[in-house]
N, C-alpha and C. Protein backbone atom coordinates (compact mmCIF):
# COMPACT_ATOMS: atom_id res chain seq x y z
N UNK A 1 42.79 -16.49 20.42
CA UNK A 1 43.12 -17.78 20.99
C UNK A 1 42.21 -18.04 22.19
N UNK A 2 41.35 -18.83 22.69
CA UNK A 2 40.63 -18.92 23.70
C UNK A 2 41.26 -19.97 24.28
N UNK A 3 40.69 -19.98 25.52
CA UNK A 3 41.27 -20.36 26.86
C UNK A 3 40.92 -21.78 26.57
N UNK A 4 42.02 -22.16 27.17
CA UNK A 4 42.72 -23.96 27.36
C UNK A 4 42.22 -24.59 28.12
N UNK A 5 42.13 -23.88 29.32
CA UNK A 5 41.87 -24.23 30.77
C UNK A 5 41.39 -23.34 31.63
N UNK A 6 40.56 -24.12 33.04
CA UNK A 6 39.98 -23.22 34.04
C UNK A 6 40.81 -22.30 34.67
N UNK A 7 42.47 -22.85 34.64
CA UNK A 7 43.52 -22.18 35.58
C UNK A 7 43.78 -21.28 34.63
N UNK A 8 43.61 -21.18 33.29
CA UNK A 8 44.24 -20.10 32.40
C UNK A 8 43.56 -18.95 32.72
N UNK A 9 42.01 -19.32 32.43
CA UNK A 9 40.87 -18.51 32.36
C UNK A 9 40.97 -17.57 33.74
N UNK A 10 40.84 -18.42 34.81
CA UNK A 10 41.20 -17.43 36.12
C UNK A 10 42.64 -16.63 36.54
N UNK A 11 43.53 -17.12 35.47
CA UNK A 11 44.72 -16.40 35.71
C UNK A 11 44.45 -14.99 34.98
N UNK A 12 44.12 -15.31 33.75
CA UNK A 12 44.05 -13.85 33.17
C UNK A 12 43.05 -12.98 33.24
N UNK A 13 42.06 -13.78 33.84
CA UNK A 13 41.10 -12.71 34.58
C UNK A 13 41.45 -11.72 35.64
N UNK A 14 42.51 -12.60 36.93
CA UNK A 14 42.67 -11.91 37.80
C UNK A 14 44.21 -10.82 37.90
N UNK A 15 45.11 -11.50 36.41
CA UNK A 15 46.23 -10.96 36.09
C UNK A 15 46.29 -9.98 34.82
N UNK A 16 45.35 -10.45 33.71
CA UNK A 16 45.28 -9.85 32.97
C UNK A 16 44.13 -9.44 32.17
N UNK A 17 43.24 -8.66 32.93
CA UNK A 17 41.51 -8.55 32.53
C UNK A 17 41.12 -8.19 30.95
N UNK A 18 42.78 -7.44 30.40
CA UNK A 18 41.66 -6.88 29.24
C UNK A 18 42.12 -7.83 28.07
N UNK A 19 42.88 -8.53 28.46
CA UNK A 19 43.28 -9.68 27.23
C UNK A 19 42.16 -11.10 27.45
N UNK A 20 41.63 -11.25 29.03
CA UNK A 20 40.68 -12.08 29.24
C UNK A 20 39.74 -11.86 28.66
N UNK A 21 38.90 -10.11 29.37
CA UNK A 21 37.60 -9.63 28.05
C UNK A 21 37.88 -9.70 26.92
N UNK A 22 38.89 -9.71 26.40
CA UNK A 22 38.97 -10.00 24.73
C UNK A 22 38.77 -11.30 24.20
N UNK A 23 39.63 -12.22 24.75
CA UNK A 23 39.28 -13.32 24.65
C UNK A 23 37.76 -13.99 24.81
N UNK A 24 37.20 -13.66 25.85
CA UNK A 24 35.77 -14.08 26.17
C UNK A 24 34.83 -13.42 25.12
N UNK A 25 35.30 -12.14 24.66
CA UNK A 25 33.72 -11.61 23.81
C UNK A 25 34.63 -12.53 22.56
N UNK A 26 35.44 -12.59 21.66
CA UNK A 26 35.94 -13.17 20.52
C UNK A 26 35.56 -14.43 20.75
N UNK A 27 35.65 -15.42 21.97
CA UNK A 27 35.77 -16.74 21.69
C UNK A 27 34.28 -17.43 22.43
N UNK A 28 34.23 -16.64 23.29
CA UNK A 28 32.90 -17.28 24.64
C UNK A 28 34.19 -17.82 25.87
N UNK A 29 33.03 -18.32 26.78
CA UNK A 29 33.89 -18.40 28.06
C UNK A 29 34.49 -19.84 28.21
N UNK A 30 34.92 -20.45 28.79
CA UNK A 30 35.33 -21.86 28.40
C UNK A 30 34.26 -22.54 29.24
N UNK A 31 33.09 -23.38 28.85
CA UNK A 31 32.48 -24.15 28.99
C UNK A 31 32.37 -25.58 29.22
N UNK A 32 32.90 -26.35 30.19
CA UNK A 32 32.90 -27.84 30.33
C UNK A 32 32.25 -27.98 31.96
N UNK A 33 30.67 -28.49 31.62
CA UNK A 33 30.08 -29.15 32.48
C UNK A 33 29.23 -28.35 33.05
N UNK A 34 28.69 -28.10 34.44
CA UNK A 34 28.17 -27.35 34.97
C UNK A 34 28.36 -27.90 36.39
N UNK A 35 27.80 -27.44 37.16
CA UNK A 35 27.59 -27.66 38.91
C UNK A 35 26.91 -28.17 39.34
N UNK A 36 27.57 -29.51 39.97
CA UNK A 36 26.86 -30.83 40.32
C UNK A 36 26.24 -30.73 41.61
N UNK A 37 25.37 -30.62 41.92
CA UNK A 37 24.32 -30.91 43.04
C UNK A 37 23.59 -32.00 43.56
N UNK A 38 23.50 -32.31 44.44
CA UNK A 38 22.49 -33.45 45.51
C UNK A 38 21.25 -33.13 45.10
N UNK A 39 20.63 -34.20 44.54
CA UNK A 39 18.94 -33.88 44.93
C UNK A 39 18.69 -33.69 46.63
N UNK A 40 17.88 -32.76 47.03
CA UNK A 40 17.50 -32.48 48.33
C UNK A 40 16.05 -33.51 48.78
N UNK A 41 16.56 -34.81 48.60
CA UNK A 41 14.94 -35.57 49.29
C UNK A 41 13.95 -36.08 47.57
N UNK A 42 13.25 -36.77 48.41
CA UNK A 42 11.90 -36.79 47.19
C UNK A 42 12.27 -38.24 47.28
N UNK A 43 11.23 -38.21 46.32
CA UNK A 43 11.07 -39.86 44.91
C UNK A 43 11.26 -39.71 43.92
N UNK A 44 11.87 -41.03 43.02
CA UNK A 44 12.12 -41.10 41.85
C UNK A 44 11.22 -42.23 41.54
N UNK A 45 10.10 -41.21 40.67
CA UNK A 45 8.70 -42.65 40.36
C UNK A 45 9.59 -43.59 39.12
N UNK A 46 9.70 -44.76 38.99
CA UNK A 46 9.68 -45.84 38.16
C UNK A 46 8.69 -46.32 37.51
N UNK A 47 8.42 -46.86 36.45
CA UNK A 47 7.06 -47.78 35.73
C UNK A 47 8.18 -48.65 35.06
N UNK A 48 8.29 -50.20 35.58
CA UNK A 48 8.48 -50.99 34.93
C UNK A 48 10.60 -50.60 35.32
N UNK A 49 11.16 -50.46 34.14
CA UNK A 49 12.71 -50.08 34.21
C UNK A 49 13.36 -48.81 33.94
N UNK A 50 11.41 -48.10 33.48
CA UNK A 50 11.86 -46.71 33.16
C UNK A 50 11.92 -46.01 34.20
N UNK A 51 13.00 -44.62 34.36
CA UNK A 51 12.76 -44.01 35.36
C UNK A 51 12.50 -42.57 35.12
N UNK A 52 11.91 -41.67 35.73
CA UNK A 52 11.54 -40.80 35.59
C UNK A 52 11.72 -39.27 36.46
N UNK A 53 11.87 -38.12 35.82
CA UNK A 53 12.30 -37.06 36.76
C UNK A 53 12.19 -36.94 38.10
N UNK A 54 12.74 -36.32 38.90
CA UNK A 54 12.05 -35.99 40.64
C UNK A 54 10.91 -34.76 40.74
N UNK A 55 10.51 -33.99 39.55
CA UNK A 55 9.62 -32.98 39.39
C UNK A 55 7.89 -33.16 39.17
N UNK A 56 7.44 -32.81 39.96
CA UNK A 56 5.67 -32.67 39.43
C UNK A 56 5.34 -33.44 37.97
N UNK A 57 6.34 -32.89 37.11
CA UNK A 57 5.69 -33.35 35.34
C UNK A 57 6.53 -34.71 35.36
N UNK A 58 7.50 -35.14 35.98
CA UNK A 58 7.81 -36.50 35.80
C UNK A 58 6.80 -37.53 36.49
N UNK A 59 6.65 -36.93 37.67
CA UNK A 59 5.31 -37.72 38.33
C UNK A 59 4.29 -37.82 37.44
N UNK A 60 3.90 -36.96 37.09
CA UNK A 60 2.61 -37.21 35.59
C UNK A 60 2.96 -38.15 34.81
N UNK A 61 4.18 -37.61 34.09
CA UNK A 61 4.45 -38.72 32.95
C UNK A 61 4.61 -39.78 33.33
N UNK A 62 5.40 -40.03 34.67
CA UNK A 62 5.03 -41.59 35.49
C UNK A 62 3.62 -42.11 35.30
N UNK A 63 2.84 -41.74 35.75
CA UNK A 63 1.32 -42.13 35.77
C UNK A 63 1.33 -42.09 34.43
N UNK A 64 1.27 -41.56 34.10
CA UNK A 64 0.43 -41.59 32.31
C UNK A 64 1.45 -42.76 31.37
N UNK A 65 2.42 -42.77 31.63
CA UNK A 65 3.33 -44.08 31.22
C UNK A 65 2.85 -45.62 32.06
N UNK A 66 2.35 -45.51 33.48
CA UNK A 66 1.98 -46.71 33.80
C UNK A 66 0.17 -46.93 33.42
N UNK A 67 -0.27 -45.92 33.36
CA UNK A 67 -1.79 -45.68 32.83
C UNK A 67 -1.84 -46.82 31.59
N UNK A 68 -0.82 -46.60 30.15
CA UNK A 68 -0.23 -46.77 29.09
C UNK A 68 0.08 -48.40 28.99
N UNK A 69 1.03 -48.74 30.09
CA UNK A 69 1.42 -50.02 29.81
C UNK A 69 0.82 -50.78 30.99
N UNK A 70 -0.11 -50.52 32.04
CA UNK A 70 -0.75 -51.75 33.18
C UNK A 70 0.32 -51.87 34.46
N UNK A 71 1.45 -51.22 34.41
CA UNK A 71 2.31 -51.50 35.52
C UNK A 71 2.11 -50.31 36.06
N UNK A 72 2.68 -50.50 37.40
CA UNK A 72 2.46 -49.74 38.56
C UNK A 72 3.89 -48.89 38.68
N UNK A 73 3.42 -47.60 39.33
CA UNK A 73 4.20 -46.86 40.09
C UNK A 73 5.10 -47.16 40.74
N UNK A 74 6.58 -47.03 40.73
CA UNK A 74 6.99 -47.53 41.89
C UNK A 74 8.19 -46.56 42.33
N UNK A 75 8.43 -46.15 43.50
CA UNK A 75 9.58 -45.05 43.70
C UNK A 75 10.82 -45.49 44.36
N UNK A 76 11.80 -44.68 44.33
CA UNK A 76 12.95 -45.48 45.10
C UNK A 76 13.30 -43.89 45.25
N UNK A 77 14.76 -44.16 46.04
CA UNK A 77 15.66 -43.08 46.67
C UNK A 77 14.70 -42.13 47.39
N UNK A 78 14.01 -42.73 48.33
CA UNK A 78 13.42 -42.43 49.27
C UNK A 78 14.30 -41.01 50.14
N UNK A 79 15.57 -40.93 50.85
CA UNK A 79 16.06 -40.22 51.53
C UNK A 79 17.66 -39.08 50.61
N UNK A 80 17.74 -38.24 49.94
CA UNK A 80 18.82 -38.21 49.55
C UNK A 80 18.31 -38.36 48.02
N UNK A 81 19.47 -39.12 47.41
CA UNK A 81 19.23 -38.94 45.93
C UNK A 81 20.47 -39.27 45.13
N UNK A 82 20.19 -39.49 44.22
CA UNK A 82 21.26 -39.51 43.17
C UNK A 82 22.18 -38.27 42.74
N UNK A 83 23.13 -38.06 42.16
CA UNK A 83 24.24 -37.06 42.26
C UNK A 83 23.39 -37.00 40.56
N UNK A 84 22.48 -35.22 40.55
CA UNK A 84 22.31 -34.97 39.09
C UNK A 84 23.66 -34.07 38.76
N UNK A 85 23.58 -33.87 37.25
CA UNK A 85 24.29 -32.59 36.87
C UNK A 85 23.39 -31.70 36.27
């Protein structure tokens, strides 16, 4: 039977470990979402309405997408950032 919930999962981890390891190698661990973080700063290059990563290769593909269609670069979220997951 694998775990329902985060409160299950940490209950029987910390109450009942070897029915938890059982559960986890039979089923996997319960998986929903991951850990949401702040971008720390930067730009987010734009061309046109597309937008594009905050990383080195999005900056490329920025350029090479405005290279492509005649429009220009353009960045926003100057300070801070959007909430990724």
């Amino acid at each position: 039977m694998p775990f329902k919930s985060k409160k299950q999962q940490a209950y029987l981890w910390a109450n009942e470990p070897k029915i938890a390891k059982k559960w986890t190698k039979e089923h996997g661990a319960l998986k929903r979402g991951g850990r949401v973080t702040k971008n720390k700063g930067g730009t987010m290059p734009t061309v046109g309405t597309k937008k594009f990563a905050y990383t080195p290769s999005g900056k490329k593909a920025a350029a090479a997408h405005a290279k492509t269609t005649g429009q220009k670069v353009s960045k926003a979220y100057k300070k801070g950032g959007k909430v990724k997951k």
